[in-house]
Protein backbone atom coordinates (compact mmCIF):
# COMPACT_ATOMS: atom_id res chain seq x y z
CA UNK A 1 158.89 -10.38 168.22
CA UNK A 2 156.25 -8.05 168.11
CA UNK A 3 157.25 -6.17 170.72
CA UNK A 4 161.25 -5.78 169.38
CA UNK A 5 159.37 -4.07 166.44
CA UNK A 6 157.10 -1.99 168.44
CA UNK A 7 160.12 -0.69 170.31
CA UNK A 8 162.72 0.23 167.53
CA UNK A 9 159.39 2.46 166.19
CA UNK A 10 158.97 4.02 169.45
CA UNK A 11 161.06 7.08 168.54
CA UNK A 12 159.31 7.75 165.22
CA UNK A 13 159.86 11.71 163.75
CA UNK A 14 156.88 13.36 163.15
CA UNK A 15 155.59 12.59 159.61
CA UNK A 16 156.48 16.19 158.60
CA UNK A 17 160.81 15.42 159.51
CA UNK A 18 161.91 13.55 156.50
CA UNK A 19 164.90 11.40 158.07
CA UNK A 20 167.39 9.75 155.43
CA UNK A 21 167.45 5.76 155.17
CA UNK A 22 171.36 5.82 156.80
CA UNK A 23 169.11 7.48 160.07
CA UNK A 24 166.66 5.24 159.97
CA UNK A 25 168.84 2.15 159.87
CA UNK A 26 170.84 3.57 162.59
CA UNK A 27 174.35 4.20 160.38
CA UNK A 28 176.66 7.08 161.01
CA UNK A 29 178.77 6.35 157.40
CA UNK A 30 181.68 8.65 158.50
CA UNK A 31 182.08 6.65 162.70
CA UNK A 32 181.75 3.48 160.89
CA UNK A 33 183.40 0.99 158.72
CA UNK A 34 182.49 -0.57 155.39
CA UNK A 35 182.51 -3.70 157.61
CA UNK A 36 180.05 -2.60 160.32
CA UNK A 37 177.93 -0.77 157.19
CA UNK A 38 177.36 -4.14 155.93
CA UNK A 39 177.15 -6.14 159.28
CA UNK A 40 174.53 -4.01 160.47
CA UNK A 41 172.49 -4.28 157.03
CA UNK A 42 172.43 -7.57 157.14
CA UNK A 43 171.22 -8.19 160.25
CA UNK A 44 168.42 -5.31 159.55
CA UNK A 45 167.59 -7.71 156.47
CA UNK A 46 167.35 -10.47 158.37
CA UNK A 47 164.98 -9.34 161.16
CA UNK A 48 162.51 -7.09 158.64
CA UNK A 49 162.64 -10.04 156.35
CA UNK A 50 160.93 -11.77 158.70
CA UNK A 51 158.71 -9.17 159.62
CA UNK A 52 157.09 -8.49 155.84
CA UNK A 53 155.09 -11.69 156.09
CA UNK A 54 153.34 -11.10 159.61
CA UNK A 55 149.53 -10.94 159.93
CA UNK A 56 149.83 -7.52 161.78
CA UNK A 57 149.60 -5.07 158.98
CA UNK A 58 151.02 -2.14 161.26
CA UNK A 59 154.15 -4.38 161.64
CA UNK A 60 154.06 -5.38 157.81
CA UNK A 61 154.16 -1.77 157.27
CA UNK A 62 157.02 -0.67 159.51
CA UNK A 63 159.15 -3.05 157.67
CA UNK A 64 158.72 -1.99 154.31
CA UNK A 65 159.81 1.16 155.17
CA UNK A 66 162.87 -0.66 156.62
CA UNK A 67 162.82 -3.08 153.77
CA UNK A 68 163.10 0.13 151.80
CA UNK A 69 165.62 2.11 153.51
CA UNK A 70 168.26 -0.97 153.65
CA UNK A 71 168.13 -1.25 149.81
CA UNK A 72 168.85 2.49 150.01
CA UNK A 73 171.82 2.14 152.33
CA UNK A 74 172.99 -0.93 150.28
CA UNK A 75 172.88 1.40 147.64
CA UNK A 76 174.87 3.91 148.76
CA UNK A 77 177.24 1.94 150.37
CA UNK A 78 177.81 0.51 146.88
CA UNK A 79 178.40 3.22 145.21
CA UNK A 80 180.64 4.56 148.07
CA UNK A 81 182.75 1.53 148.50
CA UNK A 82 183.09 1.33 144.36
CA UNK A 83 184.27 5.13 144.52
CA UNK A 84 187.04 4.56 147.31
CA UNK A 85 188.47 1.42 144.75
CA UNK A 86 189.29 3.68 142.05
């Protein structure tokens, strides 16, 4: 599992690019639908979950920062699903 991790980091910006949580969780809002928004969060959830309990504090790290970002996009994706209903 380790090494699943290691490779989704492998592409990391350098620490001075600020990339938005919908980049980091791989989401293009405007090619995608509300269904594949929420497909692909969950499945993100599920594998960081996981991931926030290991012994490897490198690998604990990575996914709160993941961890983090989902809540973001959950957020968003909230507010943006709540706007389209009205």
């Amino acid at each position: 599992m380790k090494k699943l991790f290691r490779a989704l980091f492998k592409t990391k910006q350098p620490e001075s690019v600020e990339r938005s949580p919908e980049e980091i969780c791989g989401i293009v809002p405007s090619a995608m639908s509300d269904t594949e928004i929420s497909e692909r969060l969950a499945k993100l959830y599920k594998r960081y979950n996981k991931a926030i309990t290991s012994l490897d504090a490198d690998l604990r790290a990575e996914a709160k920062v993941m961890l983090d970002a989902i809540a973001d996009c959950r957020y968003n994706h909230g507010k943006r699903v709540a706007q389209e209903e009205e």
